[in-house]
N, C-alpha and C. Protein backbone atom coordinates (compact mmCIF):
# COMPACT_ATOMS: atom_id res chain seq x y z
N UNK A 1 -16.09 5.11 15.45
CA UNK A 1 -16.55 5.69 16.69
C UNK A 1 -17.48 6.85 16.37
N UNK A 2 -18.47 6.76 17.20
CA UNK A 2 -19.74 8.24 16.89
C UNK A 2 -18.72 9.14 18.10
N UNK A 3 -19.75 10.07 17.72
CA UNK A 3 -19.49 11.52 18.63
C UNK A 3 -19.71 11.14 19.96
N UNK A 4 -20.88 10.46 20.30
CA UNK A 4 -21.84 9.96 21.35
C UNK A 4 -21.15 9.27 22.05
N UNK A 5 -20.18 7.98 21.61
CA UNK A 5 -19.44 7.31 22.10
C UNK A 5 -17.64 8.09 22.21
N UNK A 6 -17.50 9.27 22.05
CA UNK A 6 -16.30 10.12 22.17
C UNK A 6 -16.86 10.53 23.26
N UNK A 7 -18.07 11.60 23.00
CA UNK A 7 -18.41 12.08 24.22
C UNK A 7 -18.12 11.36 25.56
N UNK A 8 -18.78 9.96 25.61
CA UNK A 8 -19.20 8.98 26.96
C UNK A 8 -17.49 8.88 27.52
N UNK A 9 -16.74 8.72 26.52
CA UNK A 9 -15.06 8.69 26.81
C UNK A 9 -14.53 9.58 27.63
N UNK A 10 -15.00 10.83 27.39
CA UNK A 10 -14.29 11.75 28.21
C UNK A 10 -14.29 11.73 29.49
N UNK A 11 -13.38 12.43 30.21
CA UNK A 11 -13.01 12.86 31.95
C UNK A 11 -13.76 14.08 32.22
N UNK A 12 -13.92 14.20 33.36
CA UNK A 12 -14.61 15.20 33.75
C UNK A 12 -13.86 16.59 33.38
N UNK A 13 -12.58 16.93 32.98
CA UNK A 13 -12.26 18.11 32.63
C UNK A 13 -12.69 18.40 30.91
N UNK A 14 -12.90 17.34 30.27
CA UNK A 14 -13.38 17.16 28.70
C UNK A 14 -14.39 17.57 28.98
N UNK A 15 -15.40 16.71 29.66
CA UNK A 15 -16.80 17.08 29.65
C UNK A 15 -17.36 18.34 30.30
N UNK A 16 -16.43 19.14 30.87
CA UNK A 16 -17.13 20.10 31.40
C UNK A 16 -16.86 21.48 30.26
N UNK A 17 -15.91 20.99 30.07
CA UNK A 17 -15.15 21.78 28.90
C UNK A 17 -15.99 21.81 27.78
N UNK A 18 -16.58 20.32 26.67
CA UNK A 18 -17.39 20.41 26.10
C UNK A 18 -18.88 21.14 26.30
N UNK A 19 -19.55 21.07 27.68
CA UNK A 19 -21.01 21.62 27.69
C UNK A 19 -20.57 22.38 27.98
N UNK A 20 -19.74 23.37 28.22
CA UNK A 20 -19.31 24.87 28.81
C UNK A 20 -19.51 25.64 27.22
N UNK A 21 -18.68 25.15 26.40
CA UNK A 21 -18.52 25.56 24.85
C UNK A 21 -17.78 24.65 23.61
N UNK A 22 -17.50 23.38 24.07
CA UNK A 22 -16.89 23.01 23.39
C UNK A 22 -17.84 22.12 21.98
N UNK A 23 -19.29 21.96 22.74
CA UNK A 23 -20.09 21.40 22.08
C UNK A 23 -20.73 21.88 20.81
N UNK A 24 -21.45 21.43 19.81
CA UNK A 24 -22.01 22.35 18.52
C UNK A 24 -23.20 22.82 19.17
N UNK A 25 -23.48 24.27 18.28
CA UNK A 25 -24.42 24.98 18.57
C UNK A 25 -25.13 25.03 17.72
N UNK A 26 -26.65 25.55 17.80
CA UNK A 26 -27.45 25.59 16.66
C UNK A 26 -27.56 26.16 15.56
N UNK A 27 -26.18 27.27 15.47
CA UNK A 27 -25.81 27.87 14.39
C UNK A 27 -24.97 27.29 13.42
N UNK A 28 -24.39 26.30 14.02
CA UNK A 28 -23.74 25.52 13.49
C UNK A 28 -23.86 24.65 12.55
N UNK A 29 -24.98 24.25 12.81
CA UNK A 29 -25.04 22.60 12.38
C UNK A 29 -27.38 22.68 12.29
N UNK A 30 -27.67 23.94 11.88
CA UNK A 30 -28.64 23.72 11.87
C UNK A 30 -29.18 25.49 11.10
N UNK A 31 -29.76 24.56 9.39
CA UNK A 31 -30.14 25.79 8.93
C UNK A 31 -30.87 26.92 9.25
N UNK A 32 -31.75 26.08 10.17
CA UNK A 32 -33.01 27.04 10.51
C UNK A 32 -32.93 28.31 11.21
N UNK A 33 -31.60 27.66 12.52
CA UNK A 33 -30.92 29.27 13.43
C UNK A 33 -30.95 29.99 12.63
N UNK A 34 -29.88 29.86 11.79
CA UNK A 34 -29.87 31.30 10.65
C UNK A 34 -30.65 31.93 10.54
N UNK A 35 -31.99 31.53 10.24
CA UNK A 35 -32.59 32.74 10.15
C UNK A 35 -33.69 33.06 11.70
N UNK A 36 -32.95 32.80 12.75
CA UNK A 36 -33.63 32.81 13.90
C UNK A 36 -34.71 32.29 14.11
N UNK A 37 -34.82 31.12 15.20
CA UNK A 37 -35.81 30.43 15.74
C UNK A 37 -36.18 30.36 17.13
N UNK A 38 -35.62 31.21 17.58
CA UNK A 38 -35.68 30.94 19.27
C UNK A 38 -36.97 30.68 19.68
N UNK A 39 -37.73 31.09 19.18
CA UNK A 39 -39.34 31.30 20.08
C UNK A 39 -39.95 29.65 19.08
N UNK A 40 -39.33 29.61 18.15
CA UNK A 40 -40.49 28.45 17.07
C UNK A 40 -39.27 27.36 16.62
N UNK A 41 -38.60 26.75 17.20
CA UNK A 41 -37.52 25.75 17.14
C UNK A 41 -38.54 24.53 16.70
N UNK A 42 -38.38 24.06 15.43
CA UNK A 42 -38.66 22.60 14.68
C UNK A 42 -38.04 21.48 15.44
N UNK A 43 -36.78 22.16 16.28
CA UNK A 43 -36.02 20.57 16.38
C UNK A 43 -36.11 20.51 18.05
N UNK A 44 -36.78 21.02 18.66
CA UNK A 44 -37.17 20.82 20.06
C UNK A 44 -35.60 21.46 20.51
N UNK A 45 -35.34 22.46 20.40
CA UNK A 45 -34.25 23.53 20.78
C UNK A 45 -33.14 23.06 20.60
N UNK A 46 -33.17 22.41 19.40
CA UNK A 46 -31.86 21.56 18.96
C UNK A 46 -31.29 20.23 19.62
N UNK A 47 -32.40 19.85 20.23
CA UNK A 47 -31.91 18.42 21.07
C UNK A 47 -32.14 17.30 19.92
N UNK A 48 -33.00 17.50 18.68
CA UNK A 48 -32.97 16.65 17.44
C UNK A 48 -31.86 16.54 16.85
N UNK A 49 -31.56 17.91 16.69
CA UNK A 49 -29.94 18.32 15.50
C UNK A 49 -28.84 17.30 16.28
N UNK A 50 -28.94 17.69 17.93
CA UNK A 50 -27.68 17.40 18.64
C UNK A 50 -27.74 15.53 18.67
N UNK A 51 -29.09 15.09 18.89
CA UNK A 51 -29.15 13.71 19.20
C UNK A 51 -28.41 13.12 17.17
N UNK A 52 -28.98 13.83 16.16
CA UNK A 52 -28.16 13.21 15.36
C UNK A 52 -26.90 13.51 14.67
N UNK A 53 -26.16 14.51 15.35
CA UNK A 53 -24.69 14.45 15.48
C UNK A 53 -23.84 13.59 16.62
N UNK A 54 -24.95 13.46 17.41
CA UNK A 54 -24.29 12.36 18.44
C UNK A 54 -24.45 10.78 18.14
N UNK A 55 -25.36 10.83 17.08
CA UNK A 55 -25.14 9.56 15.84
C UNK A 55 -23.81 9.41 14.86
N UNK A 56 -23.23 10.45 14.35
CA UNK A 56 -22.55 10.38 13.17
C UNK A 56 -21.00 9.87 14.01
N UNK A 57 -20.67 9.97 12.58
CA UNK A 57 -18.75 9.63 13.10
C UNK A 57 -18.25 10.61 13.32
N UNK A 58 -17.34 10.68 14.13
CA UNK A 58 -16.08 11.23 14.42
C UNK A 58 -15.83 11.93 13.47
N UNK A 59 -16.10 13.18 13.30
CA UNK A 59 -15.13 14.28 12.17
C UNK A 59 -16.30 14.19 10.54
N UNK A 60 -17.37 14.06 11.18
CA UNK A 60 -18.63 13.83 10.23
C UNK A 60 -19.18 15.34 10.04
């Protein structure tokens, strides 16, 4: 199972829960935050990073 297909699983108290904070952030899971990108984001404000963690498996 991907993330993508966990995500689609959830109930509306999961999912609100996840985009509230439960979801990864760009500090997370993306070197570049670190050293701050807000104004010059490579990955289109992390919708790249997020679309390919919403590829991987479960606990990837």
């Amino acid at each position: 199972m991907t993330n993508g297909d966990w995500v689609r699983g959830m109930n509306d108290e999961q999912l609100a829960f996840f985009i509230n904070i439960g979801r990864p952030n760009c500090n997370d899971i993306c070197e570049d935050a670190k050293s701050g990108c807000a104004f010059g984001c490579k990955h289109h404000c992390g919708e790249d990073v997020l679309r390919e963690w919403l590829k991987r498996k479960v606990g990837d």
